[in-house]
C-alpha atoms as a PDB file:
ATOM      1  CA  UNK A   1     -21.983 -50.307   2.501  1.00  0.00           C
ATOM      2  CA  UNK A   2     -20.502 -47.168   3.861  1.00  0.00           C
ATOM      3  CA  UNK A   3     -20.078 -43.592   2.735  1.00  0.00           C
ATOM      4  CA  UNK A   4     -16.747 -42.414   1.278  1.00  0.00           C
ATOM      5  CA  UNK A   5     -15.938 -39.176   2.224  1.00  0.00           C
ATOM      6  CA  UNK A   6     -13.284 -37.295   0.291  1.00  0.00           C
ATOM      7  CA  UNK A   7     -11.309 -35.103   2.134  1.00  0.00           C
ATOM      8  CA  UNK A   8      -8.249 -32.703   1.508  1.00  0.00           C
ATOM      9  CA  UNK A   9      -6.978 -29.643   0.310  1.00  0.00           C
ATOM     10  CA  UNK A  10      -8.928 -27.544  -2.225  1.00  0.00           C
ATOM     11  CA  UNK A  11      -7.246 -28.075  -5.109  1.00  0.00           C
ATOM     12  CA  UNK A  12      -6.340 -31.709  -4.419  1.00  0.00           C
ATOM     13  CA  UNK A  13      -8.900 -33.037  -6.702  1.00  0.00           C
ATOM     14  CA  UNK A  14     -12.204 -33.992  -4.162  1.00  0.00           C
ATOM     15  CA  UNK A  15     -14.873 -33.367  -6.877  1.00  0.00           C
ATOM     16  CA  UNK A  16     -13.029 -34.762  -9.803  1.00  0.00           C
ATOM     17  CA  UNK A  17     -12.373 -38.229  -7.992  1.00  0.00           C
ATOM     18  CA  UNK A  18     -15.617 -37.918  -6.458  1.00  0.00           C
ATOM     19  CA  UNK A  19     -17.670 -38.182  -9.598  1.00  0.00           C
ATOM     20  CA  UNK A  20     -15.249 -40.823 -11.207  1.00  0.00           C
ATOM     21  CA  UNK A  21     -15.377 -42.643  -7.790  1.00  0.00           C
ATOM     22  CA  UNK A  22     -19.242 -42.746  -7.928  1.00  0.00           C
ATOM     23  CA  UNK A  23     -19.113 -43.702 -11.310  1.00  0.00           C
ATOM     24  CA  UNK A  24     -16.953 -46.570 -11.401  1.00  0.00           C
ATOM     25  CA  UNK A  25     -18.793 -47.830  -7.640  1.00  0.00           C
ATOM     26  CA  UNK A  26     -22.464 -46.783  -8.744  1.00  0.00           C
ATOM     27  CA  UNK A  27     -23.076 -44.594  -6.582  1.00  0.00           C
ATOM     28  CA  UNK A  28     -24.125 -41.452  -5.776  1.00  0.00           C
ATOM     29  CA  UNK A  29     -22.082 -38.614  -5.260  1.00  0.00           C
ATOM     30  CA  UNK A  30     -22.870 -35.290  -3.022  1.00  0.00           C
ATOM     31  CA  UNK A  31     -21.015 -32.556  -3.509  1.00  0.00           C
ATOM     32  CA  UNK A  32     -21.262 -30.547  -0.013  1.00  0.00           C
ATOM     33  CA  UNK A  33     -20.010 -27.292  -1.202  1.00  0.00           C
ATOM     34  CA  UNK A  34     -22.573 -27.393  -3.894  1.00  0.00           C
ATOM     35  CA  UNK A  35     -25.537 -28.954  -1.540  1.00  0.00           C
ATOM     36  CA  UNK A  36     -25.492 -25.591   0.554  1.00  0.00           C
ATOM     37  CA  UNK A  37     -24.996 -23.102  -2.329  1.00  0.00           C
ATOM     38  CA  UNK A  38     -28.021 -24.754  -3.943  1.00  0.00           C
ATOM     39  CA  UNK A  39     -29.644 -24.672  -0.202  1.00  0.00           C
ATOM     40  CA  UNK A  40     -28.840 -21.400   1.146  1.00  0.00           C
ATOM     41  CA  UNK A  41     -29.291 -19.570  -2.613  1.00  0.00           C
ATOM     42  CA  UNK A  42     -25.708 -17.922  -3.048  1.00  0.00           C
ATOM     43  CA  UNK A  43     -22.031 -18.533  -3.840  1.00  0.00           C
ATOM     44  CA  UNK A  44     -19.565 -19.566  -0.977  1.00  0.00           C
ATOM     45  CA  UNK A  45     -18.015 -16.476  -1.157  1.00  0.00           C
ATOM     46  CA  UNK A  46     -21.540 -14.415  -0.443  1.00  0.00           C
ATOM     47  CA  UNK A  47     -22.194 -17.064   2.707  1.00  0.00           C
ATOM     48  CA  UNK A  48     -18.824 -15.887   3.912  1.00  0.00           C
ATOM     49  CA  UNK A  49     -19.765 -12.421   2.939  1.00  0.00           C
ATOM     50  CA  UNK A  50     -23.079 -11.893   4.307  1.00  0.00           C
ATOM     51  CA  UNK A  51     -23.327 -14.929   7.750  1.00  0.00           C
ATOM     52  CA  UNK A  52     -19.501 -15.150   7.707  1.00  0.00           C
ATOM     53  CA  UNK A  53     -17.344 -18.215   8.081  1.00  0.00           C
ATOM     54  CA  UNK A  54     -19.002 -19.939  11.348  1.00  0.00           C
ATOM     55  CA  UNK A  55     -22.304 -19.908   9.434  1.00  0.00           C
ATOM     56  CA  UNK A  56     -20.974 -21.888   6.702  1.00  0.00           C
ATOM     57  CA  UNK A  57     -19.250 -24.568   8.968  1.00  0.00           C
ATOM     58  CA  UNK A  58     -23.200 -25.236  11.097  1.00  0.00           C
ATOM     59  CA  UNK A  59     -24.045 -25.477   7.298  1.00  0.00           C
ATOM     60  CA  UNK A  60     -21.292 -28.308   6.432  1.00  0.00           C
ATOM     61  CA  UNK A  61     -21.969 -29.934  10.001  1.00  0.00           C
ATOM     62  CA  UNK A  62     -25.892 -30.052   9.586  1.00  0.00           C
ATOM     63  CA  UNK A  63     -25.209 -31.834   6.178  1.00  0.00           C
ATOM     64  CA  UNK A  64     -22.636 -34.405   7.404  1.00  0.00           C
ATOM     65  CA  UNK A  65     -25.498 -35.558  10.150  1.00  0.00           C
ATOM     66  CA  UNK A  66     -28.054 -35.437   7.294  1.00  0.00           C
ATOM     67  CA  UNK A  67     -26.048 -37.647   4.696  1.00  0.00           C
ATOM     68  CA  UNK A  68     -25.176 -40.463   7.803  1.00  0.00           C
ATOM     69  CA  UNK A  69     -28.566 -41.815   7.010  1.00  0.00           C
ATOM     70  CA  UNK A  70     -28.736 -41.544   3.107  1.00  0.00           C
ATOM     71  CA  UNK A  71     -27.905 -44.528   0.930  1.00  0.00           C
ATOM     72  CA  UNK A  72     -23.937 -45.006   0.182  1.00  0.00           C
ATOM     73  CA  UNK A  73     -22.547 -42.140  -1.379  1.00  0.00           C
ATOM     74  CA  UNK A  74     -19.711 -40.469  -2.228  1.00  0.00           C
ATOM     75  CA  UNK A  75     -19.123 -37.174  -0.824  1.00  0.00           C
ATOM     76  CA  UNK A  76     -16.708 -34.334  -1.710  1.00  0.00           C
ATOM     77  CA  UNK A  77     -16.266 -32.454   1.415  1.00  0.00           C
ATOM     78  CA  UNK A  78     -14.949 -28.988   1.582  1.00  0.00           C
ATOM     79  CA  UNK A  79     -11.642 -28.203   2.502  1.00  0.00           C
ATOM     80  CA  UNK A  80     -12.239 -27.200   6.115  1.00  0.00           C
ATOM     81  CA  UNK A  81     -14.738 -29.743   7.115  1.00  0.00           C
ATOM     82  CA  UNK A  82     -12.440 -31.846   8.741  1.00  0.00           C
ATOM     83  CA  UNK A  83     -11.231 -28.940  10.920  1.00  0.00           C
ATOM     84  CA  UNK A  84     -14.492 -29.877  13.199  1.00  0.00           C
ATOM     85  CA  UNK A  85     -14.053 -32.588  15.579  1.00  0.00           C
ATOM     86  CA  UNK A  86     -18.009 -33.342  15.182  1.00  0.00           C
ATOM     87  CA  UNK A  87     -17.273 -33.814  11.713  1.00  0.00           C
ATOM     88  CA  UNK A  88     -14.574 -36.151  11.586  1.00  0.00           C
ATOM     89  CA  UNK A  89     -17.009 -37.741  14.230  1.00  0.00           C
ATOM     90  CA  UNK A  90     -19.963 -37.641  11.631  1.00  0.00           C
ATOM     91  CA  UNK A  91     -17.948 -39.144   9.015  1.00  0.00           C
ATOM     92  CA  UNK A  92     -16.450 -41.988  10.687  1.00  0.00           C
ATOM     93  CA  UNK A  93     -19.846 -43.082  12.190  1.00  0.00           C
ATOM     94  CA  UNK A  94     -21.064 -44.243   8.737  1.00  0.00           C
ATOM     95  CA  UNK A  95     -17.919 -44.336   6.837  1.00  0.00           C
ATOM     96  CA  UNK A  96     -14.725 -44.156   5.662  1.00  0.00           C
ATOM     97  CA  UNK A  97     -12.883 -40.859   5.291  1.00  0.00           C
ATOM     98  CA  UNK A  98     -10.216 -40.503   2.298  1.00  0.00           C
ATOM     99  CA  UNK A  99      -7.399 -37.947   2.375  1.00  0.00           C
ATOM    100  CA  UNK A 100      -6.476 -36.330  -0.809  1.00  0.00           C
ATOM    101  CA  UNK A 101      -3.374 -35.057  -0.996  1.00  0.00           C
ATOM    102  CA  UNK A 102      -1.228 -32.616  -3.058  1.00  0.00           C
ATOM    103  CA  UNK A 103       2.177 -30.529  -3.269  1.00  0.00           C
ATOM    104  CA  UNK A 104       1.616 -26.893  -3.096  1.00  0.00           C
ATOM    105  CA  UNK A 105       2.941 -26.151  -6.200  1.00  0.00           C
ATOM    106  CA  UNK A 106       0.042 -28.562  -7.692  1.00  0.00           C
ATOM    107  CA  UNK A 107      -2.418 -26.983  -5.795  1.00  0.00           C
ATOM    108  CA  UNK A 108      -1.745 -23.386  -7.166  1.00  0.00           C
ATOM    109  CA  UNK A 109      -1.907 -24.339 -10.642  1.00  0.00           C
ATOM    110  CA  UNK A 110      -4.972 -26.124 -10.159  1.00  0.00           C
ATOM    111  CA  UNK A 111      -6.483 -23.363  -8.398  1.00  0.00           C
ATOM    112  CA  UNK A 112      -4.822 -20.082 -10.129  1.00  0.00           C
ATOM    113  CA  UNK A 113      -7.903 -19.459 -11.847  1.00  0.00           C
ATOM    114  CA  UNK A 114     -10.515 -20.292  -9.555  1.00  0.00           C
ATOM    115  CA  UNK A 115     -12.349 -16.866  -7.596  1.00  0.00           C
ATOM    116  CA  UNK A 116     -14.504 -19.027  -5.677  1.00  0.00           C
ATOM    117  CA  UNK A 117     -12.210 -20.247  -2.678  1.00  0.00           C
ATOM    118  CA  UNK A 118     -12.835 -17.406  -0.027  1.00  0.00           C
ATOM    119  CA  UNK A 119      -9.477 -18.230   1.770  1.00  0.00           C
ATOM    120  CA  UNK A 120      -6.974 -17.982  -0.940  1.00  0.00           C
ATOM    121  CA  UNK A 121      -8.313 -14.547  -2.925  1.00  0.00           C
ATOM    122  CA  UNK A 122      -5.185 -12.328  -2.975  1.00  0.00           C
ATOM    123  CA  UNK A 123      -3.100 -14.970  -1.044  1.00  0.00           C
ATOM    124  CA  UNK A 124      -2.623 -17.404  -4.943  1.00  0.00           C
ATOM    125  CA  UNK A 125       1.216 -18.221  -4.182  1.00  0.00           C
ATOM    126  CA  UNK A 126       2.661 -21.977  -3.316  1.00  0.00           C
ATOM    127  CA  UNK A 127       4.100 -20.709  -0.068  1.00  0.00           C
ATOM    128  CA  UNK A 128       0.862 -19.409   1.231  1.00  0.00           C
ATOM    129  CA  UNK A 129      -0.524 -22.565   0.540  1.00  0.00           C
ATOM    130  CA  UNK A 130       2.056 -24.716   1.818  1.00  0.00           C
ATOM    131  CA  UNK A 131       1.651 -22.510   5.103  1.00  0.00           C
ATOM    132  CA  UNK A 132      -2.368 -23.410   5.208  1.00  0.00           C
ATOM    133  CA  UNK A 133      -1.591 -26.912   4.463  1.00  0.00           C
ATOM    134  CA  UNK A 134       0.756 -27.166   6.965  1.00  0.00           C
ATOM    135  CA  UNK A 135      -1.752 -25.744   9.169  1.00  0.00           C
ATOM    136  CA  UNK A 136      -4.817 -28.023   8.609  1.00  0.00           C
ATOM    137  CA  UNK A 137      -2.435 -31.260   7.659  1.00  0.00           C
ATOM    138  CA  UNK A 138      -2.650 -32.539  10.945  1.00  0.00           C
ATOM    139  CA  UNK A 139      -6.611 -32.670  11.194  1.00  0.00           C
ATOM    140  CA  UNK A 140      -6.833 -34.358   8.193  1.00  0.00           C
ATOM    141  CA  UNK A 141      -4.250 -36.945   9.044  1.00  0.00           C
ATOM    142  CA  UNK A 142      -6.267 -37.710  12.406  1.00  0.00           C
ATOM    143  CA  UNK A 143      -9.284 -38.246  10.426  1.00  0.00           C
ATOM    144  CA  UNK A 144      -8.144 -40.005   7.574  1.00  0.00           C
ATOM    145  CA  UNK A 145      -8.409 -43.961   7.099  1.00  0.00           C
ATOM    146  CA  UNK A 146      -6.299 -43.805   4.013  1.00  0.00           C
ATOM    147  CA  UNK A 147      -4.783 -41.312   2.063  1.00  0.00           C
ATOM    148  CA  UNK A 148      -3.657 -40.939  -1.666  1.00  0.00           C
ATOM    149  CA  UNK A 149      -1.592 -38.191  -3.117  1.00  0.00           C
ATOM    150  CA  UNK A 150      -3.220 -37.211  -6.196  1.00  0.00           C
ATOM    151  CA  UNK A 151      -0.316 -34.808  -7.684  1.00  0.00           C
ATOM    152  CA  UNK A 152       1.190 -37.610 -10.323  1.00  0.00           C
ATOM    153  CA  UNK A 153      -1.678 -39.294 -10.948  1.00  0.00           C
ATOM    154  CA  UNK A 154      -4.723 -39.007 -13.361  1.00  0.00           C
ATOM    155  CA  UNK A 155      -7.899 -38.999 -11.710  1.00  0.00           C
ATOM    156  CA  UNK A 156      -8.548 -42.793 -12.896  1.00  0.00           C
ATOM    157  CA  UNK A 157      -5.524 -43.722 -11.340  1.00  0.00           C
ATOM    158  CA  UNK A 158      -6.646 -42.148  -8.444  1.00  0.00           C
ATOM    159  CA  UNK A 159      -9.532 -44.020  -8.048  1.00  0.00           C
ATOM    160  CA  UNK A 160      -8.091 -47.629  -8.507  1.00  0.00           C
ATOM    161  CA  UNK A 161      -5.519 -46.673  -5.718  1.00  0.00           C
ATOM    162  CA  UNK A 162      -8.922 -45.632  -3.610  1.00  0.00           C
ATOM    163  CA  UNK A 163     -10.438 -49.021  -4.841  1.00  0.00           C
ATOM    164  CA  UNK A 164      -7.198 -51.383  -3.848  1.00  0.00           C
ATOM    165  CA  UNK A 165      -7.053 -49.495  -0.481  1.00  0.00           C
ATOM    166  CA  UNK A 166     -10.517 -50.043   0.668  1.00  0.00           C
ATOM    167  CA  UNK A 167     -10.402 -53.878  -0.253  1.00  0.00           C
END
């Protein structure tokens, strides 16, 4: 059994498919964002604060090579993992990488309320986000072995469309 790694957009509902994924497969699910806040002791936006932004990305690399050899989970990645070549590389060595994928205008209202997403502080509008997603879409379509836009559906249906893909 191989991992499943979520990828995709912040916003485009990772963590929220991730648990019902795990769930419904009985398995475990990993949240990286919250593996290296709990490891490093602070918030995202202090790592970016105090080490800065390449810090953070060793961080998400070390813990893609660490999870290759855990049992079969599902993991939420952060938005800019698959930015890394050596991650996409990491992933697909022990698994199959899902793209999640949302309109902008989705994305904001998830988001609007959120402070802990570094990148969009001050920048909360669809057409900065459209302009980021257009920037990082074609990364995550490389890396991606199926995708599923989540901006329609409920999280449930979400995960049966994961489900029918993968068999």
């Amino acid at each position: 059994m191989k991992n499943l790694y979520l990828i995709g957009f912040m916003g485009a509902g990772k963590s929220s498919v991730a648990a019902a994924l795990g769930q419904m497969l009985e398995r475990e699910v990993m949240e990286m964002d919250e593996c290296i806040v709990r490891r490093e002791g602070m918030t995202i936006p202090e790592i970016f604060a105090q080490k800065g932004e390449a810090y953070f990305r060793q961080c998400e690399t070390a813990l893609l090579r660490e999870c290759a050899g855990w049992e079969p989970l599902v993991v939420s990645c952060g938005g800019g993992v698959p930015m890394r070549e050596e991650n996409v590389e990491a992933m697909r060595s022990c698994g199959t990488v899902i793209l999640l994928t949302a309109r902008p205008e989705v994305i904001l209202d998830r988001v609007k309320d959120d402070h802990s997403r570094p990148l969009l502080e001050g920048h909360k509008d669809a057409s900065y986000i459209a302009e980021l997603m257009e920037k990082r879409r074609p990364k995550y379509e490389t890396a991606a072995d199926l995708t599923v836009d989540t901006s329609c559906l409920t999280i449930q249906e979400v995960c049966h469309e994961i489900i029918s893909k993968l068999n």
